[in-house]
Structure formats: C-alpha cells, structure tokens
PDB file of N, CA and C in Angstrom:
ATOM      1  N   UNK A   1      -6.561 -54.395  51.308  1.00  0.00           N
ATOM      2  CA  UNK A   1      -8.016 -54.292  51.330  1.00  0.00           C
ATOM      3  C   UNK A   1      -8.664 -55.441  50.531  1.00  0.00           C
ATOM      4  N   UNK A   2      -8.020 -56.209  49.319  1.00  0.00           N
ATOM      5  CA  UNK A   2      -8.590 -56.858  48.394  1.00  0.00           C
ATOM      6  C   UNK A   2      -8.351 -57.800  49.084  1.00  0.00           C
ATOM      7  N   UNK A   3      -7.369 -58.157  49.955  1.00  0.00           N
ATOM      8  CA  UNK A   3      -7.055 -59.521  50.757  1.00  0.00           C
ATOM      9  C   UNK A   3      -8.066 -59.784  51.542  1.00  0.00           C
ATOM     10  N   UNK A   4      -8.057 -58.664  52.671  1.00  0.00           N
ATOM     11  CA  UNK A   4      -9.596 -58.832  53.573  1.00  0.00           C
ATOM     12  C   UNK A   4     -10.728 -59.053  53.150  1.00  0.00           C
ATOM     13  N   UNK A   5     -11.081 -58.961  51.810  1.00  0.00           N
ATOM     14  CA  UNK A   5     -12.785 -58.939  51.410  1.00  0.00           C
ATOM     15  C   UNK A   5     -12.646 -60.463  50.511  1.00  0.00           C
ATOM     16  N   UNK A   6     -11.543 -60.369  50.406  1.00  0.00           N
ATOM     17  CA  UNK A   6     -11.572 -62.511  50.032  1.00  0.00           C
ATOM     18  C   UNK A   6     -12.020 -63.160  51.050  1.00  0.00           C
ATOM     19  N   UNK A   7     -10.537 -62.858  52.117  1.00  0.00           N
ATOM     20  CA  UNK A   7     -11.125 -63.808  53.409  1.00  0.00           C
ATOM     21  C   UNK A   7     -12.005 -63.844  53.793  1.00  0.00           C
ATOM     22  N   UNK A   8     -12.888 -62.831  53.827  1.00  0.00           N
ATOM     23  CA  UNK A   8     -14.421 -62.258  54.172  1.00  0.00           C
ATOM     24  C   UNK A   8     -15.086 -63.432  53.935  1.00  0.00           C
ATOM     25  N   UNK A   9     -15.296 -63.604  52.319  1.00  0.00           N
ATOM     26  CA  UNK A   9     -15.929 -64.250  51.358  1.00  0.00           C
ATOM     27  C   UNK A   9     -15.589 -65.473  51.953  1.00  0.00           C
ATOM     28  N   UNK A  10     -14.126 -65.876  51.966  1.00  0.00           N
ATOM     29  CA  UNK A  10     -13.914 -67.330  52.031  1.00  0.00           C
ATOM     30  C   UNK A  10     -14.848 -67.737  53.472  1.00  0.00           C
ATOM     31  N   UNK A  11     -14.950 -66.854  54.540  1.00  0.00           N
ATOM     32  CA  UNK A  11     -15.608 -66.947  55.734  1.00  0.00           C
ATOM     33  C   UNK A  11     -16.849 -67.400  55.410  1.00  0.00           C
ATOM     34  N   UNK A  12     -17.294 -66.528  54.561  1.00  0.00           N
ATOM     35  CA  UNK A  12     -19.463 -66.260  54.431  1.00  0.00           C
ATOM     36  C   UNK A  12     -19.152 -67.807  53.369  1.00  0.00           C
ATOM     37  N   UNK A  13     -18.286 -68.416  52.622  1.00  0.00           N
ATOM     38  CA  UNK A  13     -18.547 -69.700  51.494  1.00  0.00           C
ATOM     39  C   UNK A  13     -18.634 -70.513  52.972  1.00  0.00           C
ATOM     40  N   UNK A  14     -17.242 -70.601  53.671  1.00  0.00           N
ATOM     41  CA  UNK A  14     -17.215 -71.728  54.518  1.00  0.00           C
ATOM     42  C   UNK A  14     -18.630 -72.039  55.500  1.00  0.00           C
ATOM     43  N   UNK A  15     -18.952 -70.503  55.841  1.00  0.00           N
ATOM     44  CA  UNK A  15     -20.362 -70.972  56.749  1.00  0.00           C
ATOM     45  C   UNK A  15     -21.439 -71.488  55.859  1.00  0.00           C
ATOM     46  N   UNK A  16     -21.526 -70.927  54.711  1.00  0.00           N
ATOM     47  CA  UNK A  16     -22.784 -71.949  53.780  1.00  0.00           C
ATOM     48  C   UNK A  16     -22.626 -73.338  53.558  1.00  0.00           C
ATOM     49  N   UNK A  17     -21.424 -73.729  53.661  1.00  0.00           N
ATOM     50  CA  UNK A  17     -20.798 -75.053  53.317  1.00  0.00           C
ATOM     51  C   UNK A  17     -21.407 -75.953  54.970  1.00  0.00           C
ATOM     52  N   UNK A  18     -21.269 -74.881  56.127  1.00  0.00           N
ATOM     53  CA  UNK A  18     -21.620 -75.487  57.043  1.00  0.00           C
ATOM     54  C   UNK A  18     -23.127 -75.626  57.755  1.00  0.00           C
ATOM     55  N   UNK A  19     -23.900 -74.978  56.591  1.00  0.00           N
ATOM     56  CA  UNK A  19     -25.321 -75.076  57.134  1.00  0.00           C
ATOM     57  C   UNK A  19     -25.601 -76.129  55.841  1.00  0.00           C
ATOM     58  N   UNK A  20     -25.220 -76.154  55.006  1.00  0.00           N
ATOM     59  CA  UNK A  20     -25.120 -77.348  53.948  1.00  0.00           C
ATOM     60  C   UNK A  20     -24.985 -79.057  54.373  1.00  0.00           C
ATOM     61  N   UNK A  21     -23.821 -78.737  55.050  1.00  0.00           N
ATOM     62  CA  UNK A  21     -23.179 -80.243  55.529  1.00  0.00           C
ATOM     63  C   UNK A  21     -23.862 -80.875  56.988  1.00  0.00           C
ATOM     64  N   UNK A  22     -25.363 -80.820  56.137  1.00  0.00           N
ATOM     65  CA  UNK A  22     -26.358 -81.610  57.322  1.00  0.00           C
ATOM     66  C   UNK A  22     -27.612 -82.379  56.474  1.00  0.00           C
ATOM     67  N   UNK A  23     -27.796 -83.252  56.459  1.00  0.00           N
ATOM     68  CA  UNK A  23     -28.144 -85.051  55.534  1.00  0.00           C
ATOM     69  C   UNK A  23     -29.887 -84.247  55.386  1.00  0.00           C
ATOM     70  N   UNK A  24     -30.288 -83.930  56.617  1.00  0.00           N
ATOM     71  CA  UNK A  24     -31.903 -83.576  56.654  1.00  0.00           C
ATOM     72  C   UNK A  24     -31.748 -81.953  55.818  1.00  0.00           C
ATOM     73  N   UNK A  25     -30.905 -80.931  55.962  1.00  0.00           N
ATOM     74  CA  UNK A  25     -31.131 -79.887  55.195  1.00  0.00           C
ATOM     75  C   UNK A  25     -31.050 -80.262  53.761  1.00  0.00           C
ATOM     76  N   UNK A  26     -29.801 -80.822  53.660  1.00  0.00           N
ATOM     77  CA  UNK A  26     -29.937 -81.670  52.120  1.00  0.00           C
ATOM     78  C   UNK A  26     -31.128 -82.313  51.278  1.00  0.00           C
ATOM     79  N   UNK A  27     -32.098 -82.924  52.118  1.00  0.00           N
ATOM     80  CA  UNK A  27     -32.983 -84.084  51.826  1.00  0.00           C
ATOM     81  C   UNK A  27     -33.895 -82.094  51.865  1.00  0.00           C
ATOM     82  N   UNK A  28     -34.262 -81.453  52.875  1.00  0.00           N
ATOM     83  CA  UNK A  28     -35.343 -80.337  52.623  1.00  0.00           C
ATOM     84  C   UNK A  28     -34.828 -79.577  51.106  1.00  0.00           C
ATOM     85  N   UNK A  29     -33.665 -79.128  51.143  1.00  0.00           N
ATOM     86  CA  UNK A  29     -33.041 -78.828  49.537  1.00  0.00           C
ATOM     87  C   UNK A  29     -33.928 -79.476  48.039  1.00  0.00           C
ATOM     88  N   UNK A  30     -33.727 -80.286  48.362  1.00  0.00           N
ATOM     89  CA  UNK A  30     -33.974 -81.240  47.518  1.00  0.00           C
ATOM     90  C   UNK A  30     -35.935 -81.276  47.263  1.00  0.00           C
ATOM     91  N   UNK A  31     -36.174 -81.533  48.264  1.00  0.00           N
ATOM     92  CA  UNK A  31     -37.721 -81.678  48.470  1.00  0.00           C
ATOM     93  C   UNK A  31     -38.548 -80.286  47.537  1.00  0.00           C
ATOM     94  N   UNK A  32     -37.884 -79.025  48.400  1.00  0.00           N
ATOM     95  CA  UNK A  32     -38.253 -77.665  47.892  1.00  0.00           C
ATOM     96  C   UNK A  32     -37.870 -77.554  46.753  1.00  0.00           C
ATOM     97  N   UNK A  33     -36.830 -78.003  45.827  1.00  0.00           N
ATOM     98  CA  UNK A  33     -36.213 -77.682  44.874  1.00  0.00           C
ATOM     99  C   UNK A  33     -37.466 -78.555  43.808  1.00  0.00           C
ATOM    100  N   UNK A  34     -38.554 -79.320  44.192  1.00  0.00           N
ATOM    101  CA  UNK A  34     -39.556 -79.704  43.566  1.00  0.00           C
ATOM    102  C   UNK A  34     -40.353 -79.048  43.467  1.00  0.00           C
ATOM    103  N   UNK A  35     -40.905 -78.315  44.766  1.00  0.00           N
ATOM    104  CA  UNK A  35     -41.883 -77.305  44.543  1.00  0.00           C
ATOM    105  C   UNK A  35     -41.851 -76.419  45.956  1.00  0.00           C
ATOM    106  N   UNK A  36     -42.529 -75.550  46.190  1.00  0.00           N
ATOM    107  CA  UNK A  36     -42.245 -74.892  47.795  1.00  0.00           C
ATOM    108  C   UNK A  36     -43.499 -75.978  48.224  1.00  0.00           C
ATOM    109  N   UNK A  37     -43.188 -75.924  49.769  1.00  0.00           N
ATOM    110  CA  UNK A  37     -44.625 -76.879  50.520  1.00  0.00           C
ATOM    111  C   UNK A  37     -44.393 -76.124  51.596  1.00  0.00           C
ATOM    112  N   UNK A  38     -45.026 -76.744  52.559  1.00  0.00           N
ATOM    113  CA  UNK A  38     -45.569 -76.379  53.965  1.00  0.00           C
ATOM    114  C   UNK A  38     -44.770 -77.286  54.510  1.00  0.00           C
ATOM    115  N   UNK A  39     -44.579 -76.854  56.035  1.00  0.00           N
ATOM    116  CA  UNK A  39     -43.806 -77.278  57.471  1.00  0.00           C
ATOM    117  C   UNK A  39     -44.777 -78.891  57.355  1.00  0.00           C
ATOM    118  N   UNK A  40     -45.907 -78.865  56.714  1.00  0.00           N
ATOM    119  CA  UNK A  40     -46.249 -80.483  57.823  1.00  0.00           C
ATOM    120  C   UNK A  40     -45.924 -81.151  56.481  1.00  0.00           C
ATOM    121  N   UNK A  41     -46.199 -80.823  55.061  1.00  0.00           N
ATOM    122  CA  UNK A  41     -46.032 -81.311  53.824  1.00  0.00           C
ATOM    123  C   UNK A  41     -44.546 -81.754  54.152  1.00  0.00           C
ATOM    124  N   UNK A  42     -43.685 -81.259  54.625  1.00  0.00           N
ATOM    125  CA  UNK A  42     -41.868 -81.628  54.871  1.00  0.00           C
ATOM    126  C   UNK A  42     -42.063 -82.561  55.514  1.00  0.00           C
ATOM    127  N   UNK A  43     -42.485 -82.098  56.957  1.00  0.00           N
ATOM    128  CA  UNK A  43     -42.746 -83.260  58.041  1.00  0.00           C
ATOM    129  C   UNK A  43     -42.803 -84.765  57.587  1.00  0.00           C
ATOM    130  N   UNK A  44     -44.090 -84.586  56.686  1.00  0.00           N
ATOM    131  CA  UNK A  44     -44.305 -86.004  56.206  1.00  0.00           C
ATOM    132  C   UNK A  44     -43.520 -86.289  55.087  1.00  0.00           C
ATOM    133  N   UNK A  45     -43.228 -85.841  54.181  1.00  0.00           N
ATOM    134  CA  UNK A  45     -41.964 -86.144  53.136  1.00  0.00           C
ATOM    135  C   UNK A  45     -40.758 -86.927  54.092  1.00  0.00           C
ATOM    136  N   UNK A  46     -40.272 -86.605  55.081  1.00  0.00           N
ATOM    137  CA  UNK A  46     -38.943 -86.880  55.480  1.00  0.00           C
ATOM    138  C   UNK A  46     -39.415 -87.512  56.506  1.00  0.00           C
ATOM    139  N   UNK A  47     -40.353 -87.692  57.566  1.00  0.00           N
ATOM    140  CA  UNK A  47     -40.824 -88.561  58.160  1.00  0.00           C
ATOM    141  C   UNK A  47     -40.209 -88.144  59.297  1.00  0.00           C
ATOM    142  N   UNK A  48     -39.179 -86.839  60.282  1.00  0.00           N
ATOM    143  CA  UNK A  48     -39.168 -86.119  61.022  1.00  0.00           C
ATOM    144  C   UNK A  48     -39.821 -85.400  61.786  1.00  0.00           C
ATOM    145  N   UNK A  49     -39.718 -85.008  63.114  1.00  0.00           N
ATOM    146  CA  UNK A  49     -40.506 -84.279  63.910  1.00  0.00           C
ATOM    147  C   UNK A  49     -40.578 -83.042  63.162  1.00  0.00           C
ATOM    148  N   UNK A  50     -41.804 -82.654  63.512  1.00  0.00           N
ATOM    149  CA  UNK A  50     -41.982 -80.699  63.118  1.00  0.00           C
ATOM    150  C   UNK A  50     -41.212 -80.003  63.553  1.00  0.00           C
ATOM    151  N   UNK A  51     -40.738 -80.058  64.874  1.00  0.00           N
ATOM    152  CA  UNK A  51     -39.667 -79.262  65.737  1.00  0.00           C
ATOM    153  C   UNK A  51     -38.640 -79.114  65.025  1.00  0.00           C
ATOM    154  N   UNK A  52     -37.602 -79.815  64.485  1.00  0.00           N
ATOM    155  CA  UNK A  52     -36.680 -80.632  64.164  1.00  0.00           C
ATOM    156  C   UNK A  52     -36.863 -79.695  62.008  1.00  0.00           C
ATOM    157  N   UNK A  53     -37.610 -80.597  61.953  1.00  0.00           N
ATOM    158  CA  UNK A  53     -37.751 -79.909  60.334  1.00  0.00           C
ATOM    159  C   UNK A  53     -37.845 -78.047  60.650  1.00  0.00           C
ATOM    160  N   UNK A  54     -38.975 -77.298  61.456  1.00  0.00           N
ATOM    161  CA  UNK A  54     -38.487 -76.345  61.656  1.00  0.00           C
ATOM    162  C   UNK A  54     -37.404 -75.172  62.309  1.00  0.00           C
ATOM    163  N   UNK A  55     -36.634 -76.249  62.862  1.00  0.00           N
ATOM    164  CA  UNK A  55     -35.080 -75.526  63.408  1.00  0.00           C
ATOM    165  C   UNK A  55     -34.538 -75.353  62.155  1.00  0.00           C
ATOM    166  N   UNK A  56     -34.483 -76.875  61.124  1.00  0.00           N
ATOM    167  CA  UNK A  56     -33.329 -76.763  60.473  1.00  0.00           C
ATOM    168  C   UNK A  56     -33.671 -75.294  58.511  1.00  0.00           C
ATOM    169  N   UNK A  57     -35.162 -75.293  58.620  1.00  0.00           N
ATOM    170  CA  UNK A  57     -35.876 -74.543  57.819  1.00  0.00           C
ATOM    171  C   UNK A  57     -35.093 -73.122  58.590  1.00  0.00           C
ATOM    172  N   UNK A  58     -35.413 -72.946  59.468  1.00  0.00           N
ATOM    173  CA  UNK A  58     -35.427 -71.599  60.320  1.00  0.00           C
ATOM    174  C   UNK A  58     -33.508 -71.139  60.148  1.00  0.00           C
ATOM    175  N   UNK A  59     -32.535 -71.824  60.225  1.00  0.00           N
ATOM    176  CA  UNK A  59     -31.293 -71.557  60.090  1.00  0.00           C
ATOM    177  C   UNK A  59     -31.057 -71.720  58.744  1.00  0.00           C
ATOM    178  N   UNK A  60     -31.784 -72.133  57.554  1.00  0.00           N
ATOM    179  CA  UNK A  60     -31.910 -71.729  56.333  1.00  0.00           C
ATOM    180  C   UNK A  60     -32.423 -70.569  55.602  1.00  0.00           C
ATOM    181  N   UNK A  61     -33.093 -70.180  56.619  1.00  0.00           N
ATOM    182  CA  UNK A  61     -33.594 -68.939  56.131  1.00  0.00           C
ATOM    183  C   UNK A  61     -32.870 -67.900  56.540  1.00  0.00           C
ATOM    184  N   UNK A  62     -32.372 -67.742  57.853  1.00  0.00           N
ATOM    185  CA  UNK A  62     -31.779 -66.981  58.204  1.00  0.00           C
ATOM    186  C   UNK A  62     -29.837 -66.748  57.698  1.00  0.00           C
ATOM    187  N   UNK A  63     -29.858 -67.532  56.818  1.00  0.00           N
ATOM    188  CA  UNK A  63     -28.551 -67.720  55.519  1.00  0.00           C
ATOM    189  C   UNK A  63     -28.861 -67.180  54.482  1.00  0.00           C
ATOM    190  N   UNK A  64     -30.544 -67.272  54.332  1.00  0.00           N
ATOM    191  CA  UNK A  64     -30.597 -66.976  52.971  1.00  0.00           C
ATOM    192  C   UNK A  64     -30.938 -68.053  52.108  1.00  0.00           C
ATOM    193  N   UNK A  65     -31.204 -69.161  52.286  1.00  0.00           N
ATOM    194  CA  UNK A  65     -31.082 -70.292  51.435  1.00  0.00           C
ATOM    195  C   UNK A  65     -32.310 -70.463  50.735  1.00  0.00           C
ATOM    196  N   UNK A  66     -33.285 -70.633  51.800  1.00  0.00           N
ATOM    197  CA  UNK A  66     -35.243 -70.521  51.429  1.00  0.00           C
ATOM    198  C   UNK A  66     -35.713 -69.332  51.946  1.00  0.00           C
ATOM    199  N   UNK A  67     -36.643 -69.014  51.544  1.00  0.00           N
ATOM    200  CA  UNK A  67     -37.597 -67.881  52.167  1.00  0.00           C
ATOM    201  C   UNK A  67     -39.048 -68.164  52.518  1.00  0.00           C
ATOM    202  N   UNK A  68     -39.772 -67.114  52.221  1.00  0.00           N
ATOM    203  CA  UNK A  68     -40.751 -67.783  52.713  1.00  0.00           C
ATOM    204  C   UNK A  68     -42.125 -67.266  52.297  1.00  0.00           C
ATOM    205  N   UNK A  69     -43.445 -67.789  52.492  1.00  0.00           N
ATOM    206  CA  UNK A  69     -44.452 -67.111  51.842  1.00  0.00           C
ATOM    207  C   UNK A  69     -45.901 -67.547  52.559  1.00  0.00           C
ATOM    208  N   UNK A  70     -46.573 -66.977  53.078  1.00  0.00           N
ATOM    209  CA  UNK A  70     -48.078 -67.105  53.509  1.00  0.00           C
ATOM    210  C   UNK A  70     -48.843 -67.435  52.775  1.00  0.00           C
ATOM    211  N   UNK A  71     -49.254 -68.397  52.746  1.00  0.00           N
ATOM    212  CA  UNK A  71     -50.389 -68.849  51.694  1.00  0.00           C
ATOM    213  C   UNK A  71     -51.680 -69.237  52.680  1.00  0.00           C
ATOM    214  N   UNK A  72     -52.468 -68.314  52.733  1.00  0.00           N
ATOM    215  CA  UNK A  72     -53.800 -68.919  53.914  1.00  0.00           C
ATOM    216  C   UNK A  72     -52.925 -68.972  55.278  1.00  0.00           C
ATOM    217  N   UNK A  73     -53.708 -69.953  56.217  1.00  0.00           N
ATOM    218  CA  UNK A  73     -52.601 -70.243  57.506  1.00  0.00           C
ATOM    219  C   UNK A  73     -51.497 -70.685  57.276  1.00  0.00           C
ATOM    220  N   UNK A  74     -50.853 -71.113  56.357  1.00  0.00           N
ATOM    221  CA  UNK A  74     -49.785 -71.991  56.056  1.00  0.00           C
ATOM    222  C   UNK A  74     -48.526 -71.104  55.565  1.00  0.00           C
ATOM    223  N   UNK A  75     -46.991 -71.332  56.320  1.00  0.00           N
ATOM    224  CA  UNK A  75     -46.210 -70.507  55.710  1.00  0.00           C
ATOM    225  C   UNK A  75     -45.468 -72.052  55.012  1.00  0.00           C
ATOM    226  N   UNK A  76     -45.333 -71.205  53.732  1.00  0.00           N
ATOM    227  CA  UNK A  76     -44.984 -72.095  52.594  1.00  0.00           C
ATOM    228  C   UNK A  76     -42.942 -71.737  52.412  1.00  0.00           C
ATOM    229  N   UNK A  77     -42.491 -72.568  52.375  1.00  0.00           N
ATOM    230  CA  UNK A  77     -41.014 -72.377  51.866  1.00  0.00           C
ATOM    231  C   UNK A  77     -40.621 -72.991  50.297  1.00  0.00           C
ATOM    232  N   UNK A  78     -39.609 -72.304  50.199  1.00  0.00           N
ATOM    233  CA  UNK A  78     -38.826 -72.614  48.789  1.00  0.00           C
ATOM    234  C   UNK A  78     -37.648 -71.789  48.527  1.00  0.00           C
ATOM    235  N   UNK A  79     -36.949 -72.112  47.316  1.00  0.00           N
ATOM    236  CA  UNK A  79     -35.511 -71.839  47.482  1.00  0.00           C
ATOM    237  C   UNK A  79     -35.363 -70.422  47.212  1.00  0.00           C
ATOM    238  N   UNK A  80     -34.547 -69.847  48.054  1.00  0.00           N
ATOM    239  CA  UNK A  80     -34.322 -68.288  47.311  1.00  0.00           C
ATOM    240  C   UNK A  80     -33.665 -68.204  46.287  1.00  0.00           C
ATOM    241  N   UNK A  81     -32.466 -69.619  46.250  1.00  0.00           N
ATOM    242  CA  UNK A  81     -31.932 -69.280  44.746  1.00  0.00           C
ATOM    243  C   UNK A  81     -31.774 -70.646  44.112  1.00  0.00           C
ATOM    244  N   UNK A  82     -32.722 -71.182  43.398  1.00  0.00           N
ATOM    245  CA  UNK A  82     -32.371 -72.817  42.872  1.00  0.00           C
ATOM    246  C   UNK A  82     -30.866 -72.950  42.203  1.00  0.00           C
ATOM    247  N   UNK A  83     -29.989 -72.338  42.427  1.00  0.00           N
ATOM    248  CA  UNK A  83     -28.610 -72.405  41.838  1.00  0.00           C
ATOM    249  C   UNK A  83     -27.856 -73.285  43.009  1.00  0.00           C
ATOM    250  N   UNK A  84     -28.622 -72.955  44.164  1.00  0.00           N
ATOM    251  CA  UNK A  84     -27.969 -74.328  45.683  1.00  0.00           C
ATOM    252  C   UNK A  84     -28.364 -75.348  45.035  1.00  0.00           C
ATOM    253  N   UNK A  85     -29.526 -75.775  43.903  1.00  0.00           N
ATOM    254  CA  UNK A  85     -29.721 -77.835  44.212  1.00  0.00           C
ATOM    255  C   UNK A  85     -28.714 -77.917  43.609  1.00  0.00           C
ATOM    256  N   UNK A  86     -28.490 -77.139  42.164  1.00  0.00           N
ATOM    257  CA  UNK A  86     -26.829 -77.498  41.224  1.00  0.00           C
ATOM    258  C   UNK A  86     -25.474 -78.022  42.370  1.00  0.00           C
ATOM    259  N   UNK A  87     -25.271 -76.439  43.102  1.00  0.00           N
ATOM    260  CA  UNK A  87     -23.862 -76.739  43.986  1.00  0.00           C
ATOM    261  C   UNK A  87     -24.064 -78.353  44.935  1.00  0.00           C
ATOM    262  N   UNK A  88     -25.405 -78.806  45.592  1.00  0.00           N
ATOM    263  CA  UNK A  88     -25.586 -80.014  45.962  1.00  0.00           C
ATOM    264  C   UNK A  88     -25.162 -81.446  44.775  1.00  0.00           C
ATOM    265  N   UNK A  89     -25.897 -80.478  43.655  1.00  0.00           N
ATOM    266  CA  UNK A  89     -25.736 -81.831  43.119  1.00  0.00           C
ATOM    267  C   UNK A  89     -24.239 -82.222  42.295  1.00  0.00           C
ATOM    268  N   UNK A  90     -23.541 -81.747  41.985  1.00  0.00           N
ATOM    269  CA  UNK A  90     -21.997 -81.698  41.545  1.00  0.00           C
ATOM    270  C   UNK A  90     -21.384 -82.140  43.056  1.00  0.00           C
ATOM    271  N   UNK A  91     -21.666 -82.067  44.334  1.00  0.00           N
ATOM    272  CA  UNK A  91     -21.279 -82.740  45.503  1.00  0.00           C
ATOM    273  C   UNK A  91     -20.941 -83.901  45.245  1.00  0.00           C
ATOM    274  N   UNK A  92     -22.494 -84.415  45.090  1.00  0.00           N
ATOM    275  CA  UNK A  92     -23.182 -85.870  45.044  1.00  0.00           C
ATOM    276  C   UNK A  92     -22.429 -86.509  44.108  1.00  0.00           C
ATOM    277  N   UNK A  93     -22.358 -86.115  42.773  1.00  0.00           N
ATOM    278  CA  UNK A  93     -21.731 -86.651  41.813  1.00  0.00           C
ATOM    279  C   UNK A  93     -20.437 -86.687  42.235  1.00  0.00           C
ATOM    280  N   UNK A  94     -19.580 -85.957  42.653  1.00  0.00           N
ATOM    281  CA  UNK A  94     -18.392 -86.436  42.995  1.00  0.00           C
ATOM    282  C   UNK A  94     -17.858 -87.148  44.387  1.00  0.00           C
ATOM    283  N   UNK A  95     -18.915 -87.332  45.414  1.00  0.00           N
ATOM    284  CA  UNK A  95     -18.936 -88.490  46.372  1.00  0.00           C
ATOM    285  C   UNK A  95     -19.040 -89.875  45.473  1.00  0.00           C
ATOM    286  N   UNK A  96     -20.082 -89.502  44.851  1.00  0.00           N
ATOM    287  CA  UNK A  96     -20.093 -90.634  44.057  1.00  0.00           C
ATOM    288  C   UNK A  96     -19.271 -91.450  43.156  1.00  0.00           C
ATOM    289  N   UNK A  97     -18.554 -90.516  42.597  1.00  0.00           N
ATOM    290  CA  UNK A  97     -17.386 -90.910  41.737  1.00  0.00           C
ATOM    291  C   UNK A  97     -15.541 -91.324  42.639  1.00  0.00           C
ATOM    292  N   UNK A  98     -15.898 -90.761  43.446  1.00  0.00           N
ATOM    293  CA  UNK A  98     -15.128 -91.137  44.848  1.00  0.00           C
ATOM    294  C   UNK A  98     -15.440 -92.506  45.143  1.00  0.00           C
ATOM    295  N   UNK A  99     -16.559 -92.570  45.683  1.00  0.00           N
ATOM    296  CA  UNK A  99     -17.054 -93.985  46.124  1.00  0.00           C
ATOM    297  C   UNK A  99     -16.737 -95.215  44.976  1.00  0.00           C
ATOM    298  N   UNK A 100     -17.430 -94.782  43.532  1.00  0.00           N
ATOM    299  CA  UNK A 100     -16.781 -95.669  42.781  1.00  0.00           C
ATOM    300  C   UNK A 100     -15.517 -96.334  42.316  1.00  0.00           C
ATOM    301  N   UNK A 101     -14.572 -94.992  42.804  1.00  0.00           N
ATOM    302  CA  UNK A 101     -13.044 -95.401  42.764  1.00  0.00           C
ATOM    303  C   UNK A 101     -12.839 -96.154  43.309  1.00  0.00           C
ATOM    304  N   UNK A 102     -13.307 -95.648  45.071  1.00  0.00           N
ATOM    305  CA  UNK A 102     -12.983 -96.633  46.029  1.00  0.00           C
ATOM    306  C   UNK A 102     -13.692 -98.460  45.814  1.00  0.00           C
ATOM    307  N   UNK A 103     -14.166 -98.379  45.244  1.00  0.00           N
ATOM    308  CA  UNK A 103     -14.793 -99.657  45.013  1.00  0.00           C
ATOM    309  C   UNK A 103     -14.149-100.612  44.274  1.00  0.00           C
ATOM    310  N   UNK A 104     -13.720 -99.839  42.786  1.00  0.00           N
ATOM    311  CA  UNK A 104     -12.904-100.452  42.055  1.00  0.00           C
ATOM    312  C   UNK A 104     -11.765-100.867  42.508  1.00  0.00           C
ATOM    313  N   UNK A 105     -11.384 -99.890  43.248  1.00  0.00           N
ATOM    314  CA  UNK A 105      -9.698-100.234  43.794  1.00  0.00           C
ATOM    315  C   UNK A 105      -9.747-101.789  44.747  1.00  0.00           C
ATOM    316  N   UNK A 106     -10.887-101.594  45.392  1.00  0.00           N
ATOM    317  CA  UNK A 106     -11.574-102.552  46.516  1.00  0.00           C
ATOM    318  C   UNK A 106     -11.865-103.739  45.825  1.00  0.00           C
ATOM    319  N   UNK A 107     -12.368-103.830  44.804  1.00  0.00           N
ATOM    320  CA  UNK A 107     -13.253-105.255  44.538  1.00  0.00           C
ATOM    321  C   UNK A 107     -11.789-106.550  44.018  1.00  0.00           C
ATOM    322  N   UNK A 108     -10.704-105.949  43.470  1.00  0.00           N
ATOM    323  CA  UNK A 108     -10.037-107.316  43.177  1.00  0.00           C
ATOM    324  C   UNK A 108      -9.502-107.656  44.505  1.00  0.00           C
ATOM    325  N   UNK A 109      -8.940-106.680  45.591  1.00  0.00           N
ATOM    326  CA  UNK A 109      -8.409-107.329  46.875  1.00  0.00           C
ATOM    327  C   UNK A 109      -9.322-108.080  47.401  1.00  0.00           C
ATOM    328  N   UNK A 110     -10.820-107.610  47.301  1.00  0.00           N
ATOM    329  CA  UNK A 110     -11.531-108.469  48.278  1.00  0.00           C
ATOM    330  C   UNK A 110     -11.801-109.591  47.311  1.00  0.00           C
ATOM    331  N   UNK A 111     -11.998-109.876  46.103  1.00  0.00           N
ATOM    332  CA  UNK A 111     -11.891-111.563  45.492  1.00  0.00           C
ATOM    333  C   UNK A 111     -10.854-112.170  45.932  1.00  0.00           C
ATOM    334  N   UNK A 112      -9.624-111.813  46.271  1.00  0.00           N
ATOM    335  CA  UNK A 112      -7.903-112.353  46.364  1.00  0.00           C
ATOM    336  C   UNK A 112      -8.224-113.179  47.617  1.00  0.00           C
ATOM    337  N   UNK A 113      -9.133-112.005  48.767  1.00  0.00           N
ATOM    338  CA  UNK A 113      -9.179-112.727  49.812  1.00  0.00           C
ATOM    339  C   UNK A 113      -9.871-113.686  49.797  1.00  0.00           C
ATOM    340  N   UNK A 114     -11.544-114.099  49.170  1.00  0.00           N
ATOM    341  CA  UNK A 114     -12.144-114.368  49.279  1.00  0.00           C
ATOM    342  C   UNK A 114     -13.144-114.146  50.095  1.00  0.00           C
ATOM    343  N   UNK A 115     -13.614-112.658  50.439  1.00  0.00           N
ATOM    344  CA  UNK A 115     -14.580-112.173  50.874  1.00  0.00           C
ATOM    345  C   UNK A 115     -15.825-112.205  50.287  1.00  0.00           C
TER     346      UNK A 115
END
C-alpha cells in the first residue's frame, strides 16, 4: 500500500515537472511571482498572443499552480503557492552551474584550436 501511494506521488511530481517544463509558463511564474495581474497585463509583459498566454494560465490553474480572482471585469491571477518560484529558481541555478562547467571545460580546447 505504501509502495502505491509513492508511485502515486512520483506520478502527480512528474506531471508538475511537466506543466513546468515550458519557457512561457516559466516567464508567467515569474511575472506573477511579482505581483498577480491581468490576462492583457501578461500579454504585454511577454509580448504573446492572449490566446496563447490564456491556454497556458488555464492548464496552470487547473494543476493548481495560480488561481484566480475578479477584480471589476478583470480576472486577475497569481500563485497559489509562491514556494513554485523557489523550486524554479534552484532549477535555474543549477542549469546554470551546469552551463558554467560546461564552459570551463570548453574554453581551453577552444584557445588550443584557435577558435
């Protein structure tokens, strides 16, 4: 029984990982994690169609990630749990520290060649 409700889990981590591992949900993450805004306030932040910003809002919500709130005509989003920008940002930092490896390892071969 304790086996099945891991795998469970490992299931419900892997699908967050996969509504995660998309560059524009990342960049909306990020945006909201400043303050909640509005569908056209995103729009113009990221410079994307409305359509497009609201698919990828709409399969965030329906994870759980943002929620949502009426303010006047305007439905306003923001994070349901600001503990996602952290898990983004320990990503970043270690792409990053990746990338820097790879660089270091990279930069004396490419002087040798003369690139």
């Amino acid at each position: 029984m304790e086996r099945e409700r891991e795998e469970q889990l490992y299931r419900r981590q892997a699908d967050l990982c996969r509504v995660l591992a998309e560059p524009t949900r990342l960049k909306l993450l990020s945006l909201l994690g400043e303050r909640p805004r509005a569908v056209k306030d995103l729009v113009e932040a990221t410079g994307e169609r409305q359509a497009k910003i609201s698919q990828h809002l709409t399969i965030m919500r329906q994870r759980g990630i943002v929620r949502t709130q009426r303010v006047g005509t305007e439905v306003h989003y923001s994070l349901a749990d600001p503990r996602i920008l952290e898990a983004c940002r320990i990503t970043r930092e270690v792409l990053l520290q990746q990338l820097t490896q790879q660089a270091s390892l990279a930069a004396p071969l490419i002087a040798a060649e003369g690139v």
